[in-house]
Protein backbone atom coordinates (compact mmCIF):
# COMPACT_ATOMS: atom_id res chain seq x y z
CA UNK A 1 -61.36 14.49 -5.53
CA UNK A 2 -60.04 13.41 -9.30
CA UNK A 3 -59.74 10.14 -10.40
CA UNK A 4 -56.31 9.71 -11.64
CA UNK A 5 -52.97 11.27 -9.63
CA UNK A 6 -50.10 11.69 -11.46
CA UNK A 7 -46.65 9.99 -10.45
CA UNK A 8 -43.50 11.60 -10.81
CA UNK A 9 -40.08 9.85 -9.91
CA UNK A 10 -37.44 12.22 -10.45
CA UNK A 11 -33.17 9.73 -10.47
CA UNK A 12 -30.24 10.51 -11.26
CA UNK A 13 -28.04 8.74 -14.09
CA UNK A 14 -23.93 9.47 -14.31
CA UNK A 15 -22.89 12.78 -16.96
CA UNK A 16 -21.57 9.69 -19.04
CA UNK A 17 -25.35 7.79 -19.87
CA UNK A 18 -26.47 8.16 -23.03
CA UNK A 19 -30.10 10.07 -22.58
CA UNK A 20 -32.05 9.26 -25.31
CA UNK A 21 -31.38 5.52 -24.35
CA UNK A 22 -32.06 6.49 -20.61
CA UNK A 23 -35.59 8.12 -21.56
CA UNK A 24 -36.44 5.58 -23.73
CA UNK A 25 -35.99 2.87 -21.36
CA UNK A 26 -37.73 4.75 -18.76
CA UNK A 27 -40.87 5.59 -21.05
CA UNK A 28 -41.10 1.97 -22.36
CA UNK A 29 -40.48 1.09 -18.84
CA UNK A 30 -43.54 3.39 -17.46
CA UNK A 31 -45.50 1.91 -20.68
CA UNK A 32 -44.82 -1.29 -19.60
CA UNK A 33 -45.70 -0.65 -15.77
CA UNK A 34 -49.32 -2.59 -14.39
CA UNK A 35 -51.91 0.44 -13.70
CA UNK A 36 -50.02 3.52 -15.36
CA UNK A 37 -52.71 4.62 -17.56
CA UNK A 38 -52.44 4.58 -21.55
CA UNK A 39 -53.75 8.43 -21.04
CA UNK A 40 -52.07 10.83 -20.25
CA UNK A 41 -48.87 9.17 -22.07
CA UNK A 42 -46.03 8.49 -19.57
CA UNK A 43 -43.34 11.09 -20.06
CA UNK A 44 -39.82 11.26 -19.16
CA UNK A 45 -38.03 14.72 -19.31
CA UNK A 46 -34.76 16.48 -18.61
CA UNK A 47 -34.45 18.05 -15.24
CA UNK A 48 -31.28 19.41 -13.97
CA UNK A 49 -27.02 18.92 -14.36
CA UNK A 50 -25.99 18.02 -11.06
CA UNK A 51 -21.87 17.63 -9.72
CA UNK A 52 -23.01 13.57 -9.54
CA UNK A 53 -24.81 13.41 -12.64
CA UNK A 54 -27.92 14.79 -15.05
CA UNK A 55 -31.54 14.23 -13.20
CA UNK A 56 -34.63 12.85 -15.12
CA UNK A 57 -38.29 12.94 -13.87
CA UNK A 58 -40.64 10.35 -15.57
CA UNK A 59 -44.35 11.49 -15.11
CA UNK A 60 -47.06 8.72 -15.11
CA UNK A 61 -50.81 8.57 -14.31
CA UNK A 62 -52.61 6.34 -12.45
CA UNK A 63 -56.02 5.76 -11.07
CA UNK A 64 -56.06 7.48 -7.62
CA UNK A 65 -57.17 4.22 -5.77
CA UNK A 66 -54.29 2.28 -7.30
CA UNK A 67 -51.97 5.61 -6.81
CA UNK A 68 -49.42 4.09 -4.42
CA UNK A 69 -48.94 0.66 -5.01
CA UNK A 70 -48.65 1.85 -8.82
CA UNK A 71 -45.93 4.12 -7.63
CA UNK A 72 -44.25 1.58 -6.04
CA UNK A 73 -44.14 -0.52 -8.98
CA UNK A 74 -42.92 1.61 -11.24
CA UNK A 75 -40.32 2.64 -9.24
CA UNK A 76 -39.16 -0.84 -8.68
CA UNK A 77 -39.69 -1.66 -12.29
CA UNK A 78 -37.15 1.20 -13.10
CA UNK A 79 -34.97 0.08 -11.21
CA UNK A 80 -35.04 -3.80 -12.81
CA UNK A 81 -34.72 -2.23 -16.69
CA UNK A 82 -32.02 0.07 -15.80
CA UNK A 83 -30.07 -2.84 -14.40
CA UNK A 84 -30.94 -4.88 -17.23
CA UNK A 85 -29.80 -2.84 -19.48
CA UNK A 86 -26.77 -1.79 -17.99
CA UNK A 87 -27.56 1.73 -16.85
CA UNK A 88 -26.66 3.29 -13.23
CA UNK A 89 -27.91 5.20 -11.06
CA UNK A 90 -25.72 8.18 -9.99
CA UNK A 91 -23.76 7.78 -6.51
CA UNK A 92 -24.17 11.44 -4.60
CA UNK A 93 -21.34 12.68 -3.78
CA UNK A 94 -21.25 13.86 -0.13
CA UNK A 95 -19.04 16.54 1.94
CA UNK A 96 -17.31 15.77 5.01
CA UNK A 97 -15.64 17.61 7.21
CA UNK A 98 -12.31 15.76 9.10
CA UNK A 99 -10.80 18.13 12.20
CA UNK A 100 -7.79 19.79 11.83
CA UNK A 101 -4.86 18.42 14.13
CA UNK A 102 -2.84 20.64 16.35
């Protein structure tokens, strides 16, 4: 059983957001964020192009007791800077099928 559990929250920001302003919001964010440890540094890294948009995963630590609620938190705090500052989220685009007539 260790101590600390990492977080990881992986979004998804439109091809048009500017990502060195999307990581550092998210990493100031995470620094920012009660119970993510100073150590291991939060993190925020490039993770895939997608049709919606270009996915991010910030990585955190937190003390395995406070492991969820920290989660939480973060995750909501994200979501608070990135509207503060202007930067969206990425809407998924989905497939649907409509019958054919006739």
């Amino acid at each position: 059983h260790f101590a600390i559990r990492r977080i990881a929250l992986v979004f998804l920001v439109p091809h048009d957001a500017d990502p060195d302003r999307v990581r550092a919001v998210a990493v100031r964010t995470a620094d920012d964020t009660l119970g993510v440890l100073d150590e291991p540094r939060p993190m925020v890294v490039f993770v895939d192009f997608a049709i919606e948009g270009v996915s991010f995963q910030v990585s955190a630590w937190a003390a395995q007791a406070e492991w969820f609620e920290t989660r939480n938190r973060l995750a909501r705090d994200l979501l608070v800077a990135f509207r503060a500052e202007g930067i969206r989220f990425a809407t998924p685009v989905r497939a649907t099928e409509q019958p054919v007539a006739g």
